[in-house]
C-alpha atoms as a PDB file:
ATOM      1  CA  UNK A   1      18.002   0.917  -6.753  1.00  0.00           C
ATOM      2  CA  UNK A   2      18.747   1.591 -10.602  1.00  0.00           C
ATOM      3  CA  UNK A   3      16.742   3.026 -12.957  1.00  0.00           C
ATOM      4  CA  UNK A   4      12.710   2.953 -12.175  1.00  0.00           C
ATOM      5  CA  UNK A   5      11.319   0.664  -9.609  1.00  0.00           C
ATOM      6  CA  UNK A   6       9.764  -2.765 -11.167  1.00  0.00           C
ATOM      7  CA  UNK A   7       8.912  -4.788  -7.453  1.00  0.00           C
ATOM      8  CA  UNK A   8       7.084  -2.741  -5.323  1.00  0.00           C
ATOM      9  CA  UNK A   9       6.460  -3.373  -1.734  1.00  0.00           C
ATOM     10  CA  UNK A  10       2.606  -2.530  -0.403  1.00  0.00           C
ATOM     11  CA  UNK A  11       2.158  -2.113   3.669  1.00  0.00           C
ATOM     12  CA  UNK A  12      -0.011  -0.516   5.598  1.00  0.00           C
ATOM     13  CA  UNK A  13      -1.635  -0.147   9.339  1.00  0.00           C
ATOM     14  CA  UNK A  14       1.121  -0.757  11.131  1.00  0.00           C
ATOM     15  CA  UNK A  15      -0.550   0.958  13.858  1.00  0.00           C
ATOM     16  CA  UNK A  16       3.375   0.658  15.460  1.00  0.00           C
ATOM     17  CA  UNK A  17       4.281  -2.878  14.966  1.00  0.00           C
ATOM     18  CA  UNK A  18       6.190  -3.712  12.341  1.00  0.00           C
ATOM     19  CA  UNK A  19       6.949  -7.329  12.003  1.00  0.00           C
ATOM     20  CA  UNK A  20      10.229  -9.593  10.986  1.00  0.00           C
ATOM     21  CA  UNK A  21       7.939 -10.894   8.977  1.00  0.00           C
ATOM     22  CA  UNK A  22       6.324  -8.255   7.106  1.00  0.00           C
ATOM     23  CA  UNK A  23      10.269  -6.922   6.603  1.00  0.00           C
ATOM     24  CA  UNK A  24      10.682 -10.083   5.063  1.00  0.00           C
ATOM     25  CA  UNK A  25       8.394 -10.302   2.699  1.00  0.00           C
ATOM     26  CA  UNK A  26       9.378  -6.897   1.782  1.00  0.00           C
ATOM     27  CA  UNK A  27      13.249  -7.428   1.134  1.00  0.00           C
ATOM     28  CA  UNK A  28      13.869  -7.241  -2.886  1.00  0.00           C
ATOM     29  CA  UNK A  29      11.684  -4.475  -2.968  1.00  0.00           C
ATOM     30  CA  UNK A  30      12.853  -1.391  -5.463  1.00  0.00           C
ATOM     31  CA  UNK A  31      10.410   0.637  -3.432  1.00  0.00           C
ATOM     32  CA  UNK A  32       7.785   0.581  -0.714  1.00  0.00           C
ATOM     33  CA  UNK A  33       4.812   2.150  -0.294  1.00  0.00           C
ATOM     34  CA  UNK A  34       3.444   2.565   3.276  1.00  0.00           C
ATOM     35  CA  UNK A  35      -0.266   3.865   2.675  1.00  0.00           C
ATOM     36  CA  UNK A  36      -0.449   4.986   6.298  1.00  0.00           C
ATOM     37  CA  UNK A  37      -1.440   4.173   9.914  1.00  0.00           C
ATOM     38  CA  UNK A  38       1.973   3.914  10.458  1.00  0.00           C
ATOM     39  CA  UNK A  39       1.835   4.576  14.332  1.00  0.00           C
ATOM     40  CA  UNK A  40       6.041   4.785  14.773  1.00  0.00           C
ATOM     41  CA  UNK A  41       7.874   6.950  12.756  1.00  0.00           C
ATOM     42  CA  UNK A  42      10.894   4.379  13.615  1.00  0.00           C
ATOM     43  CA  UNK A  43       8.838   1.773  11.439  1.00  0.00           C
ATOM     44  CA  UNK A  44       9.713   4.224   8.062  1.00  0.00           C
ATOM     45  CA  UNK A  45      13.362   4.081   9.602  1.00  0.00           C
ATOM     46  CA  UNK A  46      13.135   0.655   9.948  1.00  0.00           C
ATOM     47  CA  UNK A  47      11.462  -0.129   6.270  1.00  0.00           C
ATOM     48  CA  UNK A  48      13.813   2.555   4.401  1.00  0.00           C
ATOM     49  CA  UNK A  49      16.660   0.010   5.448  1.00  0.00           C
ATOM     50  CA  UNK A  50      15.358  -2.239   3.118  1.00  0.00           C
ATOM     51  CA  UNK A  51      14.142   0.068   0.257  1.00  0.00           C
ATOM     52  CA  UNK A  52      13.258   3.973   0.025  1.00  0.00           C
ATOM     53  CA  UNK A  53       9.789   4.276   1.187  1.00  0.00           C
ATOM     54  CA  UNK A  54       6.776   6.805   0.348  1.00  0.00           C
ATOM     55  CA  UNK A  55       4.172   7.422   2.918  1.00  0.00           C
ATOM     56  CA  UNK A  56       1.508   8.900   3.319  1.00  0.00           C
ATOM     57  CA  UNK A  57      -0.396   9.854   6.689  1.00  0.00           C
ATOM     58  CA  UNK A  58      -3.415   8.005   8.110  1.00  0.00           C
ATOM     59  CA  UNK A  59      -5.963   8.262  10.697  1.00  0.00           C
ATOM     60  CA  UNK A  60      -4.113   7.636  13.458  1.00  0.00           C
ATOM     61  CA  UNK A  61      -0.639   9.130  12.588  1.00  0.00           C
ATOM     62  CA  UNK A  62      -0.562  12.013  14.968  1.00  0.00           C
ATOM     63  CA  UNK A  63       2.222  14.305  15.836  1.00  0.00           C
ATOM     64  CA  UNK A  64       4.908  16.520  14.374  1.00  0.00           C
ATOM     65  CA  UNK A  65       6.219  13.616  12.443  1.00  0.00           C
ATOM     66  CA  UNK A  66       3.199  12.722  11.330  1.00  0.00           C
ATOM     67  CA  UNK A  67       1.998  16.272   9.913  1.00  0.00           C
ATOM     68  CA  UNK A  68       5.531  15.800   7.890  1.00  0.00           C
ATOM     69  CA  UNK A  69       3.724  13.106   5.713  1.00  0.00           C
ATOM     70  CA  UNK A  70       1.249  13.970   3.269  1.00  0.00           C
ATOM     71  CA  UNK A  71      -2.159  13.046   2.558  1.00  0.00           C
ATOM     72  CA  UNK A  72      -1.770  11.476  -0.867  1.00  0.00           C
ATOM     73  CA  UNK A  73       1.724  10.692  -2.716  1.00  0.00           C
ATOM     74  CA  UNK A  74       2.118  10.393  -6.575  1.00  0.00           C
ATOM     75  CA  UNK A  75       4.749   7.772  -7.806  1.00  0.00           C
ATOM     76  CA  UNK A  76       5.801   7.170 -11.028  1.00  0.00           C
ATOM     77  CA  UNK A  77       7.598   3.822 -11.342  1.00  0.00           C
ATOM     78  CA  UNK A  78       8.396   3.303 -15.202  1.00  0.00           C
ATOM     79  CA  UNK A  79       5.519   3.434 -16.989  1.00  0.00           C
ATOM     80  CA  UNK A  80       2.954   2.509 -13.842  1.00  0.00           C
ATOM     81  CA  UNK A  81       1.294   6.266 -12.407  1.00  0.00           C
ATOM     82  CA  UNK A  82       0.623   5.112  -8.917  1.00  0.00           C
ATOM     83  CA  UNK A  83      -1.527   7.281  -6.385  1.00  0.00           C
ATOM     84  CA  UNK A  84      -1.365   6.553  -2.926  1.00  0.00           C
ATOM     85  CA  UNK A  85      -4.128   7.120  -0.374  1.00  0.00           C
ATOM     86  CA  UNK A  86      -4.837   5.808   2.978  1.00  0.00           C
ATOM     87  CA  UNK A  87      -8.544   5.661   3.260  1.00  0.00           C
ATOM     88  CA  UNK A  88      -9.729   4.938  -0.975  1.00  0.00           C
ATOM     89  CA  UNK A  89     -13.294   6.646   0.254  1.00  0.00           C
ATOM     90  CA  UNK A  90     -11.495   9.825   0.266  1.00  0.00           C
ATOM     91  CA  UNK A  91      -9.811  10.191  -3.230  1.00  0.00           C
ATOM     92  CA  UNK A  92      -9.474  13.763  -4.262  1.00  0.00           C
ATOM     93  CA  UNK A  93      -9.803  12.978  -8.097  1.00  0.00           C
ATOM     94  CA  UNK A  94     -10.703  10.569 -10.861  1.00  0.00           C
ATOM     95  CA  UNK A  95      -7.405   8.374 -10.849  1.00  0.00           C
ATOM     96  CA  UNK A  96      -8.545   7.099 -14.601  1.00  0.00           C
ATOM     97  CA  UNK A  97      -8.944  10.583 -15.869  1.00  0.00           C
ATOM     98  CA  UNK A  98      -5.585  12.025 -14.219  1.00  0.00           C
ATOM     99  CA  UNK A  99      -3.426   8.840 -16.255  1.00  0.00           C
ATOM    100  CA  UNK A 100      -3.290   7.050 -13.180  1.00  0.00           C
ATOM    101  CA  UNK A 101      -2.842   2.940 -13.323  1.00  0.00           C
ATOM    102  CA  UNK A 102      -2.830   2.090  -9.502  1.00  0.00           C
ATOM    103  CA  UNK A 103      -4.346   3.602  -6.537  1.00  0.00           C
ATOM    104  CA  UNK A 104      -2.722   2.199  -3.080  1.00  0.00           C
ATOM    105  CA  UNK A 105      -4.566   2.007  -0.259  1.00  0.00           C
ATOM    106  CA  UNK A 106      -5.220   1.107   3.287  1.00  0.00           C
ATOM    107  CA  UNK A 107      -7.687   2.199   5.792  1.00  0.00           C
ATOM    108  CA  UNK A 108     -10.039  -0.721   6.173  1.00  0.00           C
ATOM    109  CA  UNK A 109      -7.142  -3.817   7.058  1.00  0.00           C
ATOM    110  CA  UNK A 110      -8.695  -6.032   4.405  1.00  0.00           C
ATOM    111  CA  UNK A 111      -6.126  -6.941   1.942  1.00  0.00           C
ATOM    112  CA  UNK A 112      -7.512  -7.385  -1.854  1.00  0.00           C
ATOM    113  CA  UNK A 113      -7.450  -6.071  -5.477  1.00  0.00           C
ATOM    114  CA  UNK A 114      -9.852  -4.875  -8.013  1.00  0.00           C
ATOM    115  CA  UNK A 115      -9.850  -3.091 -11.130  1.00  0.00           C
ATOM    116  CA  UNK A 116     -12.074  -0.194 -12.622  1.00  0.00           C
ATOM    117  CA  UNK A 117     -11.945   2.174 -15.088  1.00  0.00           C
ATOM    118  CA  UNK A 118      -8.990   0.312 -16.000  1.00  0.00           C
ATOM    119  CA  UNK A 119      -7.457   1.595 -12.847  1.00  0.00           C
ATOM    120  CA  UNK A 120      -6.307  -1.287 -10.757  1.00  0.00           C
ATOM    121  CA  UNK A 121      -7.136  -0.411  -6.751  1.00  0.00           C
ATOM    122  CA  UNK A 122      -4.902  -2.416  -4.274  1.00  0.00           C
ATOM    123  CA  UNK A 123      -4.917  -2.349  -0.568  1.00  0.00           C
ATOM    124  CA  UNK A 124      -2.605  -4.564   0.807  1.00  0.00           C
ATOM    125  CA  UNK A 125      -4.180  -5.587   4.332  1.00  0.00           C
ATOM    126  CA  UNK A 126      -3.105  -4.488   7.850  1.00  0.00           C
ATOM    127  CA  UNK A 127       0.714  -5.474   8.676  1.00  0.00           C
ATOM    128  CA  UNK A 128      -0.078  -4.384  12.363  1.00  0.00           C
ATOM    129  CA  UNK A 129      -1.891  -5.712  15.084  1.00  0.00           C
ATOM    130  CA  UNK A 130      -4.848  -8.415  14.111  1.00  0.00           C
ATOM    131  CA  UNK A 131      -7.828  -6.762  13.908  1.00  0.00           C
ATOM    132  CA  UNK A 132     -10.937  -8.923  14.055  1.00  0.00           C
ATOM    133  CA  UNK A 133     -10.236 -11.994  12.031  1.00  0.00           C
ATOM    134  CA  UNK A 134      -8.330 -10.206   9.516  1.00  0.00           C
ATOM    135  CA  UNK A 135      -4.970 -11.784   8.155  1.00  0.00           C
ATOM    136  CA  UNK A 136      -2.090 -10.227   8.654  1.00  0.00           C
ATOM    137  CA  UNK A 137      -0.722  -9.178   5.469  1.00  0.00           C
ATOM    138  CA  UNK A 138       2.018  -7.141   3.044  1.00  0.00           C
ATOM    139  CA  UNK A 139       1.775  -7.108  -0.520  1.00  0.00           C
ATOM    140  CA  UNK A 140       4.169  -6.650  -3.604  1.00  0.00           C
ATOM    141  CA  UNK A 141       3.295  -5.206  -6.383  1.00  0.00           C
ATOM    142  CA  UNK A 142       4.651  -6.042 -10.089  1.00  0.00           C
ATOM    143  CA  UNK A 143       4.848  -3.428 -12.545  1.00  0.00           C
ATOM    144  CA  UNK A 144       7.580  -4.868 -15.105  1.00  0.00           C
ATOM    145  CA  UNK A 145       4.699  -5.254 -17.529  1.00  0.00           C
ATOM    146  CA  UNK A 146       1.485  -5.143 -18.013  1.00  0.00           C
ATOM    147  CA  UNK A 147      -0.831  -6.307 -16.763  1.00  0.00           C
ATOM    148  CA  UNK A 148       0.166  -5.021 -13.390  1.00  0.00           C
ATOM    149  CA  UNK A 149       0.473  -8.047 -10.762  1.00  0.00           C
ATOM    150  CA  UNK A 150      -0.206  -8.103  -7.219  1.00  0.00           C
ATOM    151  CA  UNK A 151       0.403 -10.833  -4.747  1.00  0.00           C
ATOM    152  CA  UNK A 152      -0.476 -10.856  -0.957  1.00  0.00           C
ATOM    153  CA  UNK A 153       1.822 -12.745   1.582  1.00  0.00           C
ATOM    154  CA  UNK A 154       0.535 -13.269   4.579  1.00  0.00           C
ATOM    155  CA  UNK A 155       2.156 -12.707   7.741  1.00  0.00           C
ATOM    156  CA  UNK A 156       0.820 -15.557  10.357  1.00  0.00           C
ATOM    157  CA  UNK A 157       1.824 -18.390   8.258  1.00  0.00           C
ATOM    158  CA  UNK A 158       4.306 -17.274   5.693  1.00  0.00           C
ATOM    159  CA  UNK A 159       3.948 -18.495   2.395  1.00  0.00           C
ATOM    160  CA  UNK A 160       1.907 -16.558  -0.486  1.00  0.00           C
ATOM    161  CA  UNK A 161      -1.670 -16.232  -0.797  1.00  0.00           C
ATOM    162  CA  UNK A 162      -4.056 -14.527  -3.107  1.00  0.00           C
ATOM    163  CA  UNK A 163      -7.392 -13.743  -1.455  1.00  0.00           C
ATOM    164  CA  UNK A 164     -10.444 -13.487  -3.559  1.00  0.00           C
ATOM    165  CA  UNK A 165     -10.820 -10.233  -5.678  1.00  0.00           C
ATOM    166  CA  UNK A 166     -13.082  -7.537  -3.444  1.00  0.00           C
ATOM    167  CA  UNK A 167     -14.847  -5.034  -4.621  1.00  0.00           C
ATOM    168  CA  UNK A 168     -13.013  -1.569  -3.926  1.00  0.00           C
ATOM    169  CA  UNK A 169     -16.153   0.843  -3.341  1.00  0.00           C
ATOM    170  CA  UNK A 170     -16.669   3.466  -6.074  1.00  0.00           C
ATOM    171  CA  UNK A 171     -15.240   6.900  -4.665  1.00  0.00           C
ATOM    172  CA  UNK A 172     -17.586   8.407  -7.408  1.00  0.00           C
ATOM    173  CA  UNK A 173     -20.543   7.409  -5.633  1.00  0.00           C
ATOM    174  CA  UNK A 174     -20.450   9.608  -2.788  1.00  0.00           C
ATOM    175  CA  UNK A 175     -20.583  12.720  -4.675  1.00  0.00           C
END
């Protein structure tokens, strides 16, 4: 990789699977972010083939190799602040008000996009095992200019897809 990362690749909930697939739609990545659940620490092995990853530690990742990732990871990527989470419902801080632009996350295997605060929110689905009747999905993220782009690829039958906007819940709203 030269200079800062432009194409970056979103994955999450592995839960210890990681696909061909979800490799694939990864390669040409500058960077991935794994927002956690990553079940295998061979699956960051595995995924820093392709690109240098960033991780951070979900609800499942147990373990001294787990308790090496942190809870939250900053990365800067040109101009684009990105925070990285695994479960959005526990954000430490006001991503707007600390100059962030993205906030990656996982947690709930439902892949989508919103934006707030002029903070876009991304998670990019479960890569893992199907959960309910979830699609399988990795996501890239585009921050060579603004407006940020995101598009979803899912897994079980290959080619792009963008899902309908959801609406990421307001972290403010539990205090």
């Amino acid at each position: 990789m030269r200079g800062a990362p432009s194409a970056i690749g979103l994955i999450s909930d592995t839960h210890g699977l990681l696909r061909e697939e979800a490799l694939s739609g990864l390669e040409g990545s500058d960077l991935i972010i794994h927002a956690g659940d990553v079940g295998d620490p061979a699956i960051l092995e595995r995924l820093n083939r392709v690109a240098r990853v960033v991780a951070v530690r979900g609800n499942i990742d147990h373990g001294a190799w787990a308790t090496a990732l942190p809870e939250t990871a900053a990365v800067v990527g040109g101009a684009a602040r990105i925070f990285v989470i695994h479960n959005v419902h526990d954000l430490p801080l006001d991503p707007a008000a600390a100059g962030f632009h993205v906030v990656v996350s996982g947690h709930s295997h439902r892949p989508g996009q919103s934006e707030r605060g002029g903070v876009l929110y991304v998670n990019p689905g479960s890569a893992g095992p199907r959960r309910f009747r979830l699609p399988v999905t990795v996501a890239r993220l585009n921050i060579s200019a603004a407006p940020f782009t995101v598009e979803f690829i899912e897994l079980s039958n290959g080619p792009p897809r963008k899902p309908s906007p959801r609406k990421v819940p307001d972290p403010s709203a539990r205090r």
